[in-house]
N, C-alpha and C. Protein backbone atom coordinates (compact mmCIF):
# COMPACT_ATOMS: atom_id res chain seq x y z
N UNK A 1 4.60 -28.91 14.57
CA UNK A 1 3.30 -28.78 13.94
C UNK A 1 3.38 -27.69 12.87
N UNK A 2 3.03 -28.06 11.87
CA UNK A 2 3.10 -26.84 10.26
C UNK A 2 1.44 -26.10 10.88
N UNK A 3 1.67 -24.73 10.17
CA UNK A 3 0.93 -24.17 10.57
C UNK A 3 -0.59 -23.96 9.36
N UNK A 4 -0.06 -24.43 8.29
CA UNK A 4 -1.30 -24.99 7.24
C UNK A 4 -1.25 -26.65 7.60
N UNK A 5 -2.79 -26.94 7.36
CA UNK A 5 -3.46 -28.09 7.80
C UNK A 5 -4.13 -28.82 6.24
N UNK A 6 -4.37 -27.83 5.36
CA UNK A 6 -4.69 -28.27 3.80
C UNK A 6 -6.04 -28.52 3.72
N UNK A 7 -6.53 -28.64 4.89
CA UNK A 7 -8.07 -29.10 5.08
C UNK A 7 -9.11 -27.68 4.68
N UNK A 8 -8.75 -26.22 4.62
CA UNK A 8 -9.65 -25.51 3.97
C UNK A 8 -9.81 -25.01 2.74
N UNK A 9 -8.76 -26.09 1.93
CA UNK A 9 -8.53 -26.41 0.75
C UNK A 9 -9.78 -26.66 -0.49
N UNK A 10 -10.59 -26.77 0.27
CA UNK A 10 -11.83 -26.74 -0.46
C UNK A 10 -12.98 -25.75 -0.26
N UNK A 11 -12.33 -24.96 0.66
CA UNK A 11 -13.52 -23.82 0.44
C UNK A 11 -14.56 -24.23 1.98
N UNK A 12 -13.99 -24.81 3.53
CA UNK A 12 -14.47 -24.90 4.14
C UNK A 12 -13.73 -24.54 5.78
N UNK A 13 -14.21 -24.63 6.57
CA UNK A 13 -13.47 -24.32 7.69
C UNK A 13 -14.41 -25.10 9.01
N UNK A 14 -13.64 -24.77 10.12
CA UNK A 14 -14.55 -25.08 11.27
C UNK A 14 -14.42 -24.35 12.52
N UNK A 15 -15.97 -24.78 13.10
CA UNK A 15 -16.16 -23.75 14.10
C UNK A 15 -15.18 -24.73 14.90
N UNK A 16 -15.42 -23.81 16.61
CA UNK A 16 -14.72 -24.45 17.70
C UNK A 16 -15.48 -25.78 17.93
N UNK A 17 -16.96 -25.94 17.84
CA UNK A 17 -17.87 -27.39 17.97
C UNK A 17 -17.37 -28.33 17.00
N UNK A 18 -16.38 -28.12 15.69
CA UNK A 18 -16.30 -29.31 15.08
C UNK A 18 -16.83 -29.22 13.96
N UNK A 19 -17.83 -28.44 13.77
CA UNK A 19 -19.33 -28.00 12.71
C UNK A 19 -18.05 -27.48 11.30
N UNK A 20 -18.19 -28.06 9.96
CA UNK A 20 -17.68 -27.60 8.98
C UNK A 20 -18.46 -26.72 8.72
N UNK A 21 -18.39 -25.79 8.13
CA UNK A 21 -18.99 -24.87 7.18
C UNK A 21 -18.12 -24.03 6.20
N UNK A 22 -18.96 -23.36 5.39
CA UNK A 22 -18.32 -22.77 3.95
C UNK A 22 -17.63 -21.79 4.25
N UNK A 23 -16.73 -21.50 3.58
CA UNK A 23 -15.78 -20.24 4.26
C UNK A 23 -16.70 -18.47 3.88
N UNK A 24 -17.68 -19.21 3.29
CA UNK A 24 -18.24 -18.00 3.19
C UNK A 24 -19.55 -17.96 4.03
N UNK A 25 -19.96 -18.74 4.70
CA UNK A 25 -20.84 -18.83 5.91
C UNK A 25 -21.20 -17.50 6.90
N UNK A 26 -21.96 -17.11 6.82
CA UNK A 26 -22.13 -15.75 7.64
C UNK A 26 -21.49 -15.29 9.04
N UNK A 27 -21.39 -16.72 9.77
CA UNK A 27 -20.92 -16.60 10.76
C UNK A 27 -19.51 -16.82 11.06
N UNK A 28 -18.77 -17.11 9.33
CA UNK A 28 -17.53 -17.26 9.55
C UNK A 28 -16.59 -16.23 9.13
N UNK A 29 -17.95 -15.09 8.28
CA UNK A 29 -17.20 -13.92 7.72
C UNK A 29 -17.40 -12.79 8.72
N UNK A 30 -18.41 -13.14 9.81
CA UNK A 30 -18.30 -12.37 10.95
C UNK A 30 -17.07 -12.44 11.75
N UNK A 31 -16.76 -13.88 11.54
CA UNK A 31 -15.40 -13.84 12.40
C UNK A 31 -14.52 -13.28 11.98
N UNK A 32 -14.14 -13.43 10.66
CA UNK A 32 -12.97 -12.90 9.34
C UNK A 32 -13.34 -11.29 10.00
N UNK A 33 -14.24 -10.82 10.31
CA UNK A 33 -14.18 -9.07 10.09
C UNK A 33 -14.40 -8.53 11.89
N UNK A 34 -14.55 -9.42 12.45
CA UNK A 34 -13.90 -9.20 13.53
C UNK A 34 -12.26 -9.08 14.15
N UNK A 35 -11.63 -10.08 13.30
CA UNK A 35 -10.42 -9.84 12.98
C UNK A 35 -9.89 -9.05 12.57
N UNK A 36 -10.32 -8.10 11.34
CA UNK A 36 -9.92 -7.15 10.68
C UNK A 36 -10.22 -6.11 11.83
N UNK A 37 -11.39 -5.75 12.51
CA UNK A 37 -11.28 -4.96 13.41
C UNK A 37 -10.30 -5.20 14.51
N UNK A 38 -10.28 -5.98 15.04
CA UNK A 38 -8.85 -6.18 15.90
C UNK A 38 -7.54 -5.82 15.20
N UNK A 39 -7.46 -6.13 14.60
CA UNK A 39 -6.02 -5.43 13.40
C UNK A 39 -5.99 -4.13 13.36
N UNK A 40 -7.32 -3.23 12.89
CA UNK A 40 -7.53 -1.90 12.99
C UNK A 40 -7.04 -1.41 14.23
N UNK A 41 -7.93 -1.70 15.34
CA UNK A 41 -7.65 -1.27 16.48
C UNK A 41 -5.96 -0.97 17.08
N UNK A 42 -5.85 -2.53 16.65
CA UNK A 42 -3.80 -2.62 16.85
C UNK A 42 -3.46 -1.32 16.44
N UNK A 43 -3.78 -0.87 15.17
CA UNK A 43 -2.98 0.29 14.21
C UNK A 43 -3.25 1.18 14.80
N UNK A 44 -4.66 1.66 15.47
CA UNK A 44 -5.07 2.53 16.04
C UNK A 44 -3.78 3.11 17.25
N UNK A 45 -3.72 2.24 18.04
CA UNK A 45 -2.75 2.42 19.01
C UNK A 45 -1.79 2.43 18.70
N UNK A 46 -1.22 2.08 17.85
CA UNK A 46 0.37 2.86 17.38
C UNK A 46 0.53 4.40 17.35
N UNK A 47 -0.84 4.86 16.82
CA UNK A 47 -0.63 6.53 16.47
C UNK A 47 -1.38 6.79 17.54
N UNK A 48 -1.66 6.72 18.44
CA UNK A 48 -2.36 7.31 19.32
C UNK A 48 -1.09 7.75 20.34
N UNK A 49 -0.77 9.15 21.00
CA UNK A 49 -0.18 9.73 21.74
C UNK A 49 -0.44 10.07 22.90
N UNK A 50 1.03 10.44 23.81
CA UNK A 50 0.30 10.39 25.00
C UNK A 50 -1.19 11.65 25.49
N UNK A 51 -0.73 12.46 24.49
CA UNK A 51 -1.82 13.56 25.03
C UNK A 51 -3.28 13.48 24.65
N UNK A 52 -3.44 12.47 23.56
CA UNK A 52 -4.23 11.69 23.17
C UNK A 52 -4.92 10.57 24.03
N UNK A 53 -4.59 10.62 25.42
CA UNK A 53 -5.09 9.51 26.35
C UNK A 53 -6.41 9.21 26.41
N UNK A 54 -7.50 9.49 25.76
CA UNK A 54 -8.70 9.29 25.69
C UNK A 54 -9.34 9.06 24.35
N UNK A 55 -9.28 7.44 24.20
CA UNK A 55 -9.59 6.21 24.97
C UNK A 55 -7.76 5.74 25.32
N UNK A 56 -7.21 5.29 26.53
CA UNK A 56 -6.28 5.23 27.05
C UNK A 56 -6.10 3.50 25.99
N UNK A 57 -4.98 3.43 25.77
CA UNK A 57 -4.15 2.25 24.74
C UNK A 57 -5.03 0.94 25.55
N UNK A 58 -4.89 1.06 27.19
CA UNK A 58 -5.21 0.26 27.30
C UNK A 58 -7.05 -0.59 27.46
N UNK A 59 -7.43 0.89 27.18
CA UNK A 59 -9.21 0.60 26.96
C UNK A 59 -9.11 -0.27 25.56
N UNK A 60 -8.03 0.21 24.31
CA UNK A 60 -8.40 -0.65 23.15
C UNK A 60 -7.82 -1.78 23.09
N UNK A 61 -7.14 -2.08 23.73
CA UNK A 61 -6.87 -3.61 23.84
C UNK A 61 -7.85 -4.44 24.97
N UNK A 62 -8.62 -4.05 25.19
CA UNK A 62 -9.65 -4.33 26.68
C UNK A 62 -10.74 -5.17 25.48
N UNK A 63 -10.81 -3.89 24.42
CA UNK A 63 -12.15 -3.94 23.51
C UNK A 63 -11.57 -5.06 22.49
N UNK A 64 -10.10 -5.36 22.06
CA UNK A 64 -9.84 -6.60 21.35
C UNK A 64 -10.03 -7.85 22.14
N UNK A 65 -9.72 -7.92 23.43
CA UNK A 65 -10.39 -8.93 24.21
C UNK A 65 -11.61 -9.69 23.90
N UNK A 66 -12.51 -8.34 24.21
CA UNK A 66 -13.69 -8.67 23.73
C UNK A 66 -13.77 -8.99 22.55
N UNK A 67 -13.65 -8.18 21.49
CA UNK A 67 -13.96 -8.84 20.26
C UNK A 67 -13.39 -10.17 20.07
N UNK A 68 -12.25 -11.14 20.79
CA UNK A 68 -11.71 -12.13 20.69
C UNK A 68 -12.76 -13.34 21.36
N UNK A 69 -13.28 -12.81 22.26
CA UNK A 69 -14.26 -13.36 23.25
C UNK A 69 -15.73 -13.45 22.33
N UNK A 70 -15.93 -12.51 21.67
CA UNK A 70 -17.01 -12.25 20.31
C UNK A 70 -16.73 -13.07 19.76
N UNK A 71 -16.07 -13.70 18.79
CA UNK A 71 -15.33 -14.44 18.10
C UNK A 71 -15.75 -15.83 18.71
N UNK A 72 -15.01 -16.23 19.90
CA UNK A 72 -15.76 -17.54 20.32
C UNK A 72 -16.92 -17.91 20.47
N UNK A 73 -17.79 -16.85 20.93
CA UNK A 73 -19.30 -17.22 20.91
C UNK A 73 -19.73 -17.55 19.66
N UNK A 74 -19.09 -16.94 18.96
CA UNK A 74 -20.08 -17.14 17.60
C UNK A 74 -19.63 -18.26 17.51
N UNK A 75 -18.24 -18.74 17.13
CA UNK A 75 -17.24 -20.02 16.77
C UNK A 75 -18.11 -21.40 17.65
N UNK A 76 -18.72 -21.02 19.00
CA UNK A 76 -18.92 -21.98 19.53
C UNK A 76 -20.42 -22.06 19.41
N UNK A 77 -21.15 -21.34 18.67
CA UNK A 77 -22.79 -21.40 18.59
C UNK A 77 -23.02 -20.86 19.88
N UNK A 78 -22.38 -19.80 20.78
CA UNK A 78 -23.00 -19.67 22.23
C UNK A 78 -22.25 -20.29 23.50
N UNK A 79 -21.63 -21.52 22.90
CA UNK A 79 -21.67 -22.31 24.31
C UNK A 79 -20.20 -21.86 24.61
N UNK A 80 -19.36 -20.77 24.94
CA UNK A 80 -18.64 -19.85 25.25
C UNK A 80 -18.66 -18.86 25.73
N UNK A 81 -19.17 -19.08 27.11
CA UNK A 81 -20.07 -17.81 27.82
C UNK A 81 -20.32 -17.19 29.11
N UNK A 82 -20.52 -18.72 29.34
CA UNK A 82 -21.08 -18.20 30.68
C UNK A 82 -20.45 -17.12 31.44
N UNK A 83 -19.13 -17.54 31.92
CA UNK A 83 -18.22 -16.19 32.71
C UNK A 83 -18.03 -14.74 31.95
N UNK A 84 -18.50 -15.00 30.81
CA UNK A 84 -17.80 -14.03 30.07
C UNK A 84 -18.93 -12.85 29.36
N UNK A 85 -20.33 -13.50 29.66
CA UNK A 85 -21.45 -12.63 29.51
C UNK A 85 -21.63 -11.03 30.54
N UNK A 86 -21.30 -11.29 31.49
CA UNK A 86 -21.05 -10.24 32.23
C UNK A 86 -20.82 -9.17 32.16
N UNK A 87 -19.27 -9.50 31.65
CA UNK A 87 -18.22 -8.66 31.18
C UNK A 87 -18.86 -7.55 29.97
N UNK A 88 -19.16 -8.60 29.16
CA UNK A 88 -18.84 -8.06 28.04
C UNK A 88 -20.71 -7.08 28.33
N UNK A 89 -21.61 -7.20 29.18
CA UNK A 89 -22.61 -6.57 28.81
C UNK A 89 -22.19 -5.29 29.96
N UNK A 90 -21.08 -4.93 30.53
CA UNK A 90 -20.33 -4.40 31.74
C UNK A 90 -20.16 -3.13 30.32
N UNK A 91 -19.52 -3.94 29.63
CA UNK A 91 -18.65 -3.22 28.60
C UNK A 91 -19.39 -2.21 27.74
N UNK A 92 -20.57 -2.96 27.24
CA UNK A 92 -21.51 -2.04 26.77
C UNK A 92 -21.95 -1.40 27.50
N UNK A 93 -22.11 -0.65 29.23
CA UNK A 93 -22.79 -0.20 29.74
C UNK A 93 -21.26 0.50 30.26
N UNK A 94 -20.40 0.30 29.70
CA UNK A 94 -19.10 1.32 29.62
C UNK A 94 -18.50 2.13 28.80
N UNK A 95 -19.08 1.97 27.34
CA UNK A 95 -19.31 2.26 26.29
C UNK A 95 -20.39 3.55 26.49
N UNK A 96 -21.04 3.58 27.18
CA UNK A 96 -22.64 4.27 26.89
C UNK A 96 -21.85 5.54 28.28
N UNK A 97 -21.56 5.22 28.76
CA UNK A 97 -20.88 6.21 30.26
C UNK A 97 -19.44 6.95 29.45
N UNK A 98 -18.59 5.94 28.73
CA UNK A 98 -17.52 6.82 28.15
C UNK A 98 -18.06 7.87 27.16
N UNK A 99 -18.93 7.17 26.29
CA UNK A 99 -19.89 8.12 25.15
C UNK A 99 -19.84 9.68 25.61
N UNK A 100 -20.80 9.53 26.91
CA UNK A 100 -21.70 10.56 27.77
C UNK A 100 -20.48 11.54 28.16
N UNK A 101 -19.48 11.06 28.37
CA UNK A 101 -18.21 11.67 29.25
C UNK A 101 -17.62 12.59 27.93
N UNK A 102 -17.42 12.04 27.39
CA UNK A 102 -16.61 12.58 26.09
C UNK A 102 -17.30 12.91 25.04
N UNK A 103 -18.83 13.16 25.02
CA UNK A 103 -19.34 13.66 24.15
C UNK A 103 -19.36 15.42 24.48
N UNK A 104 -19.29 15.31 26.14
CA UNK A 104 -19.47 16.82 26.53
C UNK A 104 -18.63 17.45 26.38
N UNK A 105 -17.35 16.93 25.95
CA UNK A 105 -16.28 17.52 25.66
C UNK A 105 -16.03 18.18 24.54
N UNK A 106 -16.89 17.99 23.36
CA UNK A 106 -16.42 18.12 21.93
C UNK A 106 -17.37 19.08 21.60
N UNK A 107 -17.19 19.63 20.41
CA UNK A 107 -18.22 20.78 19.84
C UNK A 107 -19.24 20.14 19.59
N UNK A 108 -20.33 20.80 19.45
CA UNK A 108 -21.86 20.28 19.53
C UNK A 108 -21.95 20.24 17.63
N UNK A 109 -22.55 19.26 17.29
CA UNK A 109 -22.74 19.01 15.68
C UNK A 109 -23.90 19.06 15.56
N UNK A 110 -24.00 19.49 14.68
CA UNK A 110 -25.40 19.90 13.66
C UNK A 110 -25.20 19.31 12.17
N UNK A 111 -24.22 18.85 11.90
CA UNK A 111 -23.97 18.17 10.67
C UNK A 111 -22.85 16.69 10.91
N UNK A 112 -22.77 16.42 9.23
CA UNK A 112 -22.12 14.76 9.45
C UNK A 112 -20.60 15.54 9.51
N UNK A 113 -19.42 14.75 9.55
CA UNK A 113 -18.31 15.34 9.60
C UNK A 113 -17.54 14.20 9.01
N UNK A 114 -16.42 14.96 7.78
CA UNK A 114 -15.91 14.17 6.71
C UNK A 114 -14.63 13.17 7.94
N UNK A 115 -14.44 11.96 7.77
CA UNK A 115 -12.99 11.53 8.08
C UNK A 115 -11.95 12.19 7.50
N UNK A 116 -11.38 12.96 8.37
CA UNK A 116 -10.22 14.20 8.10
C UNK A 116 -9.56 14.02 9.55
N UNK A 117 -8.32 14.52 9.53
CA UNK A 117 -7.36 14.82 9.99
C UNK A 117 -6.05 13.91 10.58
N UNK A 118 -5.61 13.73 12.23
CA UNK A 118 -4.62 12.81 12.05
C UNK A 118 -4.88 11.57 11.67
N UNK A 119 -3.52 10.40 12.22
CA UNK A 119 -3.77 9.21 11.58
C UNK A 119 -4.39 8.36 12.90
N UNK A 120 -4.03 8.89 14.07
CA UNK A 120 -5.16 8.44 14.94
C UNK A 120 -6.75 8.53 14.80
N UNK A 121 -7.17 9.58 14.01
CA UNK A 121 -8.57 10.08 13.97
C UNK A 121 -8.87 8.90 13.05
N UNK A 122 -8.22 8.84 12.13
CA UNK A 122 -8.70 8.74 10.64
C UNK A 122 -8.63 6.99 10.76
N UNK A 123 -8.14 5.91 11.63
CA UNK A 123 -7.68 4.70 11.90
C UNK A 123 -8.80 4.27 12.94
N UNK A 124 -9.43 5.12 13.71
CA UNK A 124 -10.36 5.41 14.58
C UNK A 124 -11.35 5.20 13.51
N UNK A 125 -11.94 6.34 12.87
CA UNK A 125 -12.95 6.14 11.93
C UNK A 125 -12.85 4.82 10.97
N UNK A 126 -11.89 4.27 10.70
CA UNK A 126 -11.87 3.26 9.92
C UNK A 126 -12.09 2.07 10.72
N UNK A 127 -11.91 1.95 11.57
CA UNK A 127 -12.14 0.47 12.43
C UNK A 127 -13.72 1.12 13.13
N UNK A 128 -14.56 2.38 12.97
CA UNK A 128 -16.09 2.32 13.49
C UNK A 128 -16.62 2.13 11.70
N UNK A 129 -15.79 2.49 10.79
CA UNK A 129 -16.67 1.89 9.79
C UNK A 129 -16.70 0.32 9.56
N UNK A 130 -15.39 -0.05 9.95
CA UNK A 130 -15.24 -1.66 9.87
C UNK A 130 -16.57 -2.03 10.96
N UNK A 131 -16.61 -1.67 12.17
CA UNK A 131 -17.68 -2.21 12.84
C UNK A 131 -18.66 -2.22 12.44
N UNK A 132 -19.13 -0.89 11.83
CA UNK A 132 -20.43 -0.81 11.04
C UNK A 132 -20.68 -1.74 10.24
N UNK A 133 -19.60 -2.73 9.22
CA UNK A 133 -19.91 -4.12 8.36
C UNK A 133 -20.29 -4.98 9.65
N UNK A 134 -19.34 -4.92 10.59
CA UNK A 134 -19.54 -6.02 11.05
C UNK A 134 -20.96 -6.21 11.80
N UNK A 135 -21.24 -5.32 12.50
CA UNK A 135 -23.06 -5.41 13.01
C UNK A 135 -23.94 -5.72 12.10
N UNK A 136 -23.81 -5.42 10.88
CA UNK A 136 -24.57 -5.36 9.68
C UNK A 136 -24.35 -7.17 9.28
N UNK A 137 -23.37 -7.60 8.98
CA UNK A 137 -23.05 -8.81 8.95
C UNK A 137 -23.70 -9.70 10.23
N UNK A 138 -23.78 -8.86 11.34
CA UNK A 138 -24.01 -9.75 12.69
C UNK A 138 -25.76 -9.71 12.84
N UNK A 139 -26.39 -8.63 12.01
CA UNK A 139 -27.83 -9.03 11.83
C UNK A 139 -27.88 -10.13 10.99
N UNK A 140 -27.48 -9.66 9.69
CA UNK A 140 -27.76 -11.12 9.10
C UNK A 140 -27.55 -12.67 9.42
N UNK A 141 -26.37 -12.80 10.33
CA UNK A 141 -26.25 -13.83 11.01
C UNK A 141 -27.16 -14.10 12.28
N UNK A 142 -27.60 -13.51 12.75
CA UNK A 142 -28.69 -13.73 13.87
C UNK A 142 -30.14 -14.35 13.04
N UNK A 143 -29.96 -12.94 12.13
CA UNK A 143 -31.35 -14.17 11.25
C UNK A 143 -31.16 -15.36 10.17
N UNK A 144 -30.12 -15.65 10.09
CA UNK A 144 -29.82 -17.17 9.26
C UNK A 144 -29.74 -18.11 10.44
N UNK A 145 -29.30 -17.75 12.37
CA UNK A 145 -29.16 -18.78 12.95
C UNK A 145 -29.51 -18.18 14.44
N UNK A 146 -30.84 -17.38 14.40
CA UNK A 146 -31.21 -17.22 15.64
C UNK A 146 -30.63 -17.82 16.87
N UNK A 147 -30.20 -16.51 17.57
CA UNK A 147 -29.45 -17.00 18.73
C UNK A 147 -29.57 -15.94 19.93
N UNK A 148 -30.74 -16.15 21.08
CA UNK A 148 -30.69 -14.98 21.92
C UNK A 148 -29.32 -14.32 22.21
N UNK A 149 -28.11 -14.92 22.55
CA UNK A 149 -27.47 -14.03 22.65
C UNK A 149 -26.52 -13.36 21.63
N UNK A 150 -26.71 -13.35 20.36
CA UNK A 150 -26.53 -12.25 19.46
C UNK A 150 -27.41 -11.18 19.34
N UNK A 151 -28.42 -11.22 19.78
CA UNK A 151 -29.97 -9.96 20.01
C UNK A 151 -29.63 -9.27 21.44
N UNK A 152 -29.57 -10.22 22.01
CA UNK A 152 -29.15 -9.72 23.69
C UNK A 152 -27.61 -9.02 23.78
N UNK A 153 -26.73 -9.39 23.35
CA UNK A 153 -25.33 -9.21 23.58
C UNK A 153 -24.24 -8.50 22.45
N UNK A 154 -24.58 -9.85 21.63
CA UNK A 154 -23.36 -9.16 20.07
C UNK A 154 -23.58 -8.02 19.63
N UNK A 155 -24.85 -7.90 18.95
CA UNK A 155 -25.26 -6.73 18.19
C UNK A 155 -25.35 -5.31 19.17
N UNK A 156 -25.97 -5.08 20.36
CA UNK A 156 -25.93 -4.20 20.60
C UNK A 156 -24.40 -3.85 21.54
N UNK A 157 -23.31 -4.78 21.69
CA UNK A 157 -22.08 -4.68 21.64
C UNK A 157 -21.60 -3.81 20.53
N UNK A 158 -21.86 -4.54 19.60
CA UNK A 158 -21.31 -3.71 18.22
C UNK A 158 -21.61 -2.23 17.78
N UNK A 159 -22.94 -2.29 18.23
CA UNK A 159 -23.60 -0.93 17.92
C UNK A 159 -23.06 0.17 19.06
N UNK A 160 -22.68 -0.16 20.12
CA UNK A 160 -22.41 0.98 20.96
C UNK A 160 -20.81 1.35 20.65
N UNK A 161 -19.95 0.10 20.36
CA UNK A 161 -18.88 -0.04 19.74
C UNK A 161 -18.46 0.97 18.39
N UNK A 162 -18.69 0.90 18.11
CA UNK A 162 -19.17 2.21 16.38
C UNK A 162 -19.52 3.27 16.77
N UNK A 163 -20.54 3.24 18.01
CA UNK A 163 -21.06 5.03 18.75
C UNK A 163 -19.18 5.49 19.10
N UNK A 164 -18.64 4.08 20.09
CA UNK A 164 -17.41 4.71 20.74
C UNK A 164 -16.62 5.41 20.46
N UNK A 165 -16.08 4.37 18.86
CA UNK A 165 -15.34 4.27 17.78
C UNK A 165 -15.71 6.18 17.45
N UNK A 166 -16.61 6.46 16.76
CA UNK A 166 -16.81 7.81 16.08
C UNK A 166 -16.01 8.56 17.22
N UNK A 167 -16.88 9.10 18.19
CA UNK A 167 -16.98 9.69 19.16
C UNK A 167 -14.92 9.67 20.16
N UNK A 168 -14.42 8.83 19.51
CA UNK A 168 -12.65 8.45 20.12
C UNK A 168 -12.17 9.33 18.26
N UNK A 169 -13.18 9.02 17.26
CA UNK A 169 -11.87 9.56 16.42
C UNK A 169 -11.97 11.21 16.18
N UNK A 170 -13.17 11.44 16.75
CA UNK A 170 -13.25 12.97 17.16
C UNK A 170 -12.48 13.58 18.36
N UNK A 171 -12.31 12.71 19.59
CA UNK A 171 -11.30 13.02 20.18
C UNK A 171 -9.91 13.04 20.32
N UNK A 172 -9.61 12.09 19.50
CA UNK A 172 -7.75 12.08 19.02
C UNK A 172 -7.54 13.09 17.96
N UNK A 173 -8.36 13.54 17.43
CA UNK A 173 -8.45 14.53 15.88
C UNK A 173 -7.68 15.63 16.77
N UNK A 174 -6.69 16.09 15.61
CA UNK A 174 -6.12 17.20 15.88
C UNK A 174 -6.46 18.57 15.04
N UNK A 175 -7.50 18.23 14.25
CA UNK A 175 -8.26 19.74 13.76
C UNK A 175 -9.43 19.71 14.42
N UNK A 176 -9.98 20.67 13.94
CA UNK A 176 -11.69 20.58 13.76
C UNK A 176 -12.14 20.30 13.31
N UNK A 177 -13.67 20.17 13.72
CA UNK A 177 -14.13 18.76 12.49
C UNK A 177 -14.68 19.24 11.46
N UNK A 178 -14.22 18.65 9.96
CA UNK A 178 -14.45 19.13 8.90
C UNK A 178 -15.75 18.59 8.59
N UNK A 179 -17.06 19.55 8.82
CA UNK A 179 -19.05 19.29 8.73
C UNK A 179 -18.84 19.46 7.37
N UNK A 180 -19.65 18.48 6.94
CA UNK A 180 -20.10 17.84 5.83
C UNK A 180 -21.38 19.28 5.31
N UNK A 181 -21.94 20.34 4.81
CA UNK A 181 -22.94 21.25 4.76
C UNK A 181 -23.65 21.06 3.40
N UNK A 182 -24.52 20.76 3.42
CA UNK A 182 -25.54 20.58 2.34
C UNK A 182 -25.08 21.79 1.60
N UNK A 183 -25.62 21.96 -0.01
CA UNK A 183 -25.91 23.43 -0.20
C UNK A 183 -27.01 23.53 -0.75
């Protein structure tokens, strides 16, 4: 089997239902940048060290799961789920407990703080800004194709996802954090 098919040759693709749509379809560039976050993440864990164990290599491959599992719901309009709703609302309510754990750990902020320092920090911050498109992308797709469980599930997946994301590239950072100070 060749691994080009020639068929998105015109500027179309398809979900897992069969459904063509435009390659620029909202719900297909959600998928495209869910991918890119999974890619991020990969990179992430290359530079991440052992003394660096928090988020442990294997929490971010837990969270590409999910985002792979993200990916099908959307791909399938929903009907990719059932077992897997659980989980993934487990996840967000693991997200919100790791937050809490590791926020007490870090200096208390009063300001924004520039993406600075290692390449774990800085790969970290780049895959919570990638998330940040992607929630942003994942509203607009909820309102071009209303779907309770992108209101219920995706989006606030994503959103706690980006809290994580910050909050992991402040903890792999090997300086201090460089605050952003008005003047």
């Amino acid at each position: 089997m060749k691994i080009y098919t020639k068929k998105g040759d015109a500027g179309k693709t398809s979900l897992l239902t069969g459904c063509r749509l435009d390659k620029n379809d909202t719900r297909v560039v959600v998928c495209g940048e869910l991918d890119e976050l999974m890619v991020e993440l990969g990179l992430l864990t290359t530079y991440m060290v052992p003394r660096e164990s928090i988020p442990a290599i294997s929490e971010i491959h837990a969270i590409q799961e999910d985002l792979m599992i993200i990916s099908s719901i959307i791909a399938s309009d929903g009907k990719v789920l059932s077992e897997r709703k659980e989980s993934l609302l487990r996840a967000i309510e693991g997200f919100e407990h790791n937050i809490d754990q590791l926020w007490q750990r870090l200096p208390v902020l009063t300001n924004f703080v520039f993406p600075r320092g290692n390449r774990a920090s800085l790969h970290a911050h780049k895959a919570r800004a990638i998330c940040r498109r992607v929630e942003r992308h994942a509203v607009a797709m909820e309102r071009e194709t209303p779907l309770e469980i992108y209101t219920e599930l995706i989006i606030p997946y994503l959103n706690r996802l980006s809290d994580y994301l910050y909050v992991t590239a402040r903890c792999v950072n090997n300086i201090e954090d460089d605050r952003w100070v008005t003047k």
